[in-house]
C-alpha atoms as a PDB file:
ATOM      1  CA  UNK A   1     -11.730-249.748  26.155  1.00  0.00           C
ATOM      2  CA  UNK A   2     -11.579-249.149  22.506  1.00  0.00           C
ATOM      3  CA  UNK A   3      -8.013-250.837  22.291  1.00  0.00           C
ATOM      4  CA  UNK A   4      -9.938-254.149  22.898  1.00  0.00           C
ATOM      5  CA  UNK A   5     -12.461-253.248  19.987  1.00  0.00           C
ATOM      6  CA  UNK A   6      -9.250-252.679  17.887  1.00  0.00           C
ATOM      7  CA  UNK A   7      -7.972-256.064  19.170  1.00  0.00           C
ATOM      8  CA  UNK A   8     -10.836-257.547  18.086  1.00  0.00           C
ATOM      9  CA  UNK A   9     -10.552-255.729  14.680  1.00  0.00           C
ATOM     10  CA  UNK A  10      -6.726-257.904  14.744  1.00  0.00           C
ATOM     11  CA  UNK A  11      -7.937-260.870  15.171  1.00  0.00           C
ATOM     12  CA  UNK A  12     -10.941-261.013  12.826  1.00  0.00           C
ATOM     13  CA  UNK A  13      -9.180-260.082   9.524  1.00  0.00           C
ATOM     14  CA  UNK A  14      -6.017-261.891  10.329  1.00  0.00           C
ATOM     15  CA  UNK A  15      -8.206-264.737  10.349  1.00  0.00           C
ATOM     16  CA  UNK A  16      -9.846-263.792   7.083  1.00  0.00           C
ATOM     17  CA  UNK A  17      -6.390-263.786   5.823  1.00  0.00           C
ATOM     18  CA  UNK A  18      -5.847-267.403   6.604  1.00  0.00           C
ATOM     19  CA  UNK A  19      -9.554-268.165   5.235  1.00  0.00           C
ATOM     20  CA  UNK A  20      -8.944-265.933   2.288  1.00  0.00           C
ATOM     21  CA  UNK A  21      -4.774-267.817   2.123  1.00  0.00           C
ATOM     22  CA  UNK A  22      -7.157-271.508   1.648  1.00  0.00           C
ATOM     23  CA  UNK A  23      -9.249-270.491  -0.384  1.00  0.00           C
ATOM     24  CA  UNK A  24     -11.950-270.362   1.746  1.00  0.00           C
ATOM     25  CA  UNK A  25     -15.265-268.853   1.223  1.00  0.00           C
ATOM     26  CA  UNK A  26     -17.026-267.040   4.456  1.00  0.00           C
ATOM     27  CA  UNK A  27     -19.271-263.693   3.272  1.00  0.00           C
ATOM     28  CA  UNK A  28     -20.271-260.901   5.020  1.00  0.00           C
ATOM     29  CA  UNK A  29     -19.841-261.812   8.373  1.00  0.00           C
ATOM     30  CA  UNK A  30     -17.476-260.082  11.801  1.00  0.00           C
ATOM     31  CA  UNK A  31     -18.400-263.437  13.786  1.00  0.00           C
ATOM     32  CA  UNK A  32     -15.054-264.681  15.097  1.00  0.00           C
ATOM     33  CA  UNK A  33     -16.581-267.689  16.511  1.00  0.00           C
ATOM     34  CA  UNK A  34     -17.621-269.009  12.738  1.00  0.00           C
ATOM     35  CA  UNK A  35     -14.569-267.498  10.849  1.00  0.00           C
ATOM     36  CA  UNK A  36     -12.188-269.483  13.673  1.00  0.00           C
ATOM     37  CA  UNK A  37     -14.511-272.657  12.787  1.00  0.00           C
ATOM     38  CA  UNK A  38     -14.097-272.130   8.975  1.00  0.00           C
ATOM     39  CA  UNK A  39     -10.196-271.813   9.627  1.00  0.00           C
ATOM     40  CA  UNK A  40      -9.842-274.477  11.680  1.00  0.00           C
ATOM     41  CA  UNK A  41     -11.808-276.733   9.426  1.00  0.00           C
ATOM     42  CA  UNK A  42      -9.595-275.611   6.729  1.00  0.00           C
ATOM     43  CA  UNK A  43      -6.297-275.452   8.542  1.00  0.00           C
ATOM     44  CA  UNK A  44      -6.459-278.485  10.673  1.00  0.00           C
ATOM     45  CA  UNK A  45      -3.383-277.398  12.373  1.00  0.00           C
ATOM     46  CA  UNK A  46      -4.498-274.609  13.262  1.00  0.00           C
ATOM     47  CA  UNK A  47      -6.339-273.784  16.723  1.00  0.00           C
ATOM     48  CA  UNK A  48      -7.908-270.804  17.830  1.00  0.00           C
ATOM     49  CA  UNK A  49      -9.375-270.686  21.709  1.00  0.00           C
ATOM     50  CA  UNK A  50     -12.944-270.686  21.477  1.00  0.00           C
ATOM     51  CA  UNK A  51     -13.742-269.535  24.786  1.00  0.00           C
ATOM     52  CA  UNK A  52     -11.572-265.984  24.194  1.00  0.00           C
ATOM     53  CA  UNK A  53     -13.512-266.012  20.515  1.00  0.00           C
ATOM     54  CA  UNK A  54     -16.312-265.833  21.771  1.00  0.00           C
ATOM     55  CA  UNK A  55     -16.120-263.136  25.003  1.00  0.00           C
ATOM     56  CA  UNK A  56     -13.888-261.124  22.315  1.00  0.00           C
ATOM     57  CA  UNK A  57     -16.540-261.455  19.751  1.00  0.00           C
ATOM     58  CA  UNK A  58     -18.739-259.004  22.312  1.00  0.00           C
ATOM     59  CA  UNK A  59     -16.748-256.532  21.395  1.00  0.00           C
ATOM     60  CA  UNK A  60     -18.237-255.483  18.185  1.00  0.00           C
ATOM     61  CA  UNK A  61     -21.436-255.519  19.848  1.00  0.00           C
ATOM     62  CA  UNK A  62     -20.804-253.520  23.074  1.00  0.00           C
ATOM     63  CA  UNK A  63     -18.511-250.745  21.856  1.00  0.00           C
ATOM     64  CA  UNK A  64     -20.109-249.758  18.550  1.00  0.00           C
ATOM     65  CA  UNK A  65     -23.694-249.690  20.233  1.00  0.00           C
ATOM     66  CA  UNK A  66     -22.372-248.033  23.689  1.00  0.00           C
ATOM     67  CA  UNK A  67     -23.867-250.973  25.479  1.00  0.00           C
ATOM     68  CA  UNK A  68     -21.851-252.692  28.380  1.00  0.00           C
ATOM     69  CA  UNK A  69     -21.654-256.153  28.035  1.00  0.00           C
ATOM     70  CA  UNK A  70     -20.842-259.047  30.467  1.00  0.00           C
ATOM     71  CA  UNK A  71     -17.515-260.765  31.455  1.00  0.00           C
ATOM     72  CA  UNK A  72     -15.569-258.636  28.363  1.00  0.00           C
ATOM     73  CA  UNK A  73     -11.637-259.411  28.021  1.00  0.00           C
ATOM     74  CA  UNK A  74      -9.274-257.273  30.086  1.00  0.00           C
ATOM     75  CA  UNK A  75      -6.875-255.470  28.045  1.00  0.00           C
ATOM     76  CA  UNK A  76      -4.048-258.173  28.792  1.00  0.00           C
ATOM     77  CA  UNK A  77      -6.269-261.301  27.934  1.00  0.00           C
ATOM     78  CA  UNK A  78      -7.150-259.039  24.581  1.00  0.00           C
ATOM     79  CA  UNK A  79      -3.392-258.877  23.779  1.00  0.00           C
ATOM     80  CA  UNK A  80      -2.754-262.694  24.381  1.00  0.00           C
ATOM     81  CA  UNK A  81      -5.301-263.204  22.070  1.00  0.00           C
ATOM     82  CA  UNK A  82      -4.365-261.206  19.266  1.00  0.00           C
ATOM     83  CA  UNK A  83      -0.661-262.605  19.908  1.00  0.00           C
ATOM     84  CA  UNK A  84      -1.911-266.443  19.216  1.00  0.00           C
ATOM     85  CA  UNK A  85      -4.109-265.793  17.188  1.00  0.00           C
ATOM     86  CA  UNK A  86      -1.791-263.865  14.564  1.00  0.00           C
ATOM     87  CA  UNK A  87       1.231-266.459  15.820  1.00  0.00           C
ATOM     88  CA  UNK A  88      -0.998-268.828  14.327  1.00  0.00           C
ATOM     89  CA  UNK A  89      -1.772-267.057  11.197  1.00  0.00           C
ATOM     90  CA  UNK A  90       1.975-266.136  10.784  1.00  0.00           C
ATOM     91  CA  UNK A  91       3.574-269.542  11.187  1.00  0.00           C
ATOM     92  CA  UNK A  92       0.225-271.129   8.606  1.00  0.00           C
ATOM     93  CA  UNK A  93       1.440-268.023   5.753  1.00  0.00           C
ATOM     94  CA  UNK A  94       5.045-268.747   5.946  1.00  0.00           C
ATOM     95  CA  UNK A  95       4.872-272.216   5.768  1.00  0.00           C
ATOM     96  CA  UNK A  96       2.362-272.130   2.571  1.00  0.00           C
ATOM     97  CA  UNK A  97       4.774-269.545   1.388  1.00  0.00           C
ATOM     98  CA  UNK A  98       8.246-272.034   2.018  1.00  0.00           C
ATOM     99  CA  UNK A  99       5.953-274.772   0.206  1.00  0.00           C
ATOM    100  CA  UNK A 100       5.501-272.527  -2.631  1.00  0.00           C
ATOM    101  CA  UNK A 101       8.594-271.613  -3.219  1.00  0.00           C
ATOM    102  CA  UNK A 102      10.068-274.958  -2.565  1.00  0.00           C
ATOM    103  CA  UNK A 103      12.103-274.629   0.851  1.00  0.00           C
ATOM    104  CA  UNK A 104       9.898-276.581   3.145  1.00  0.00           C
END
């Protein structure tokens, strides 16, 4: 199920967007259980489900090493995920873009 690694890809840098958006330091890291804590810390309007996080966050682990891995998302549960998650993302950039250029 590669499209769920690529899902994963999604959701991971469009939450180093929002870090990266704040101002928000995280390093070298593909963990989306600690990138969605730094965001939400930042961001406290924004919520990520932890519980999807973290079975998503298998991904990088099972598919790159060939390994199968326990209780992975289904392809549908992948998509809902990558759907909030860059909802979330979308509606935090253009409202820091409306306050910047003085609409909202």
């Amino acid at each position: 199920m590669i499209s769920i690694f690529h899902a994963r890809q999604a959701v991971e840098k469009t939450i180093k967007a929002v870090l990266v958006l704040n101002a928000v330091l995280f390093g070298r890291t593909h963990d989306l259980v600690e990138l969605g804590y730094r965001a939400e810390e930042a961001v406290s309007d924004l919520r990520f489900a932890i519980d999807r996080r973290i079975r998503l966050n298998l991904h990088a682990v099972a598919f790159p090493c060939g390994e199968p891995a326990v209780d992975l998302l289904e392809p549908q549960e992948a998509e809902e995920v990558v759907a909030s998650v860059m909802d979330s993302a979308d509606a935090r950039i253009h409202g820091m873009a409306d306050r910047e250029s003085g609409s909202g």
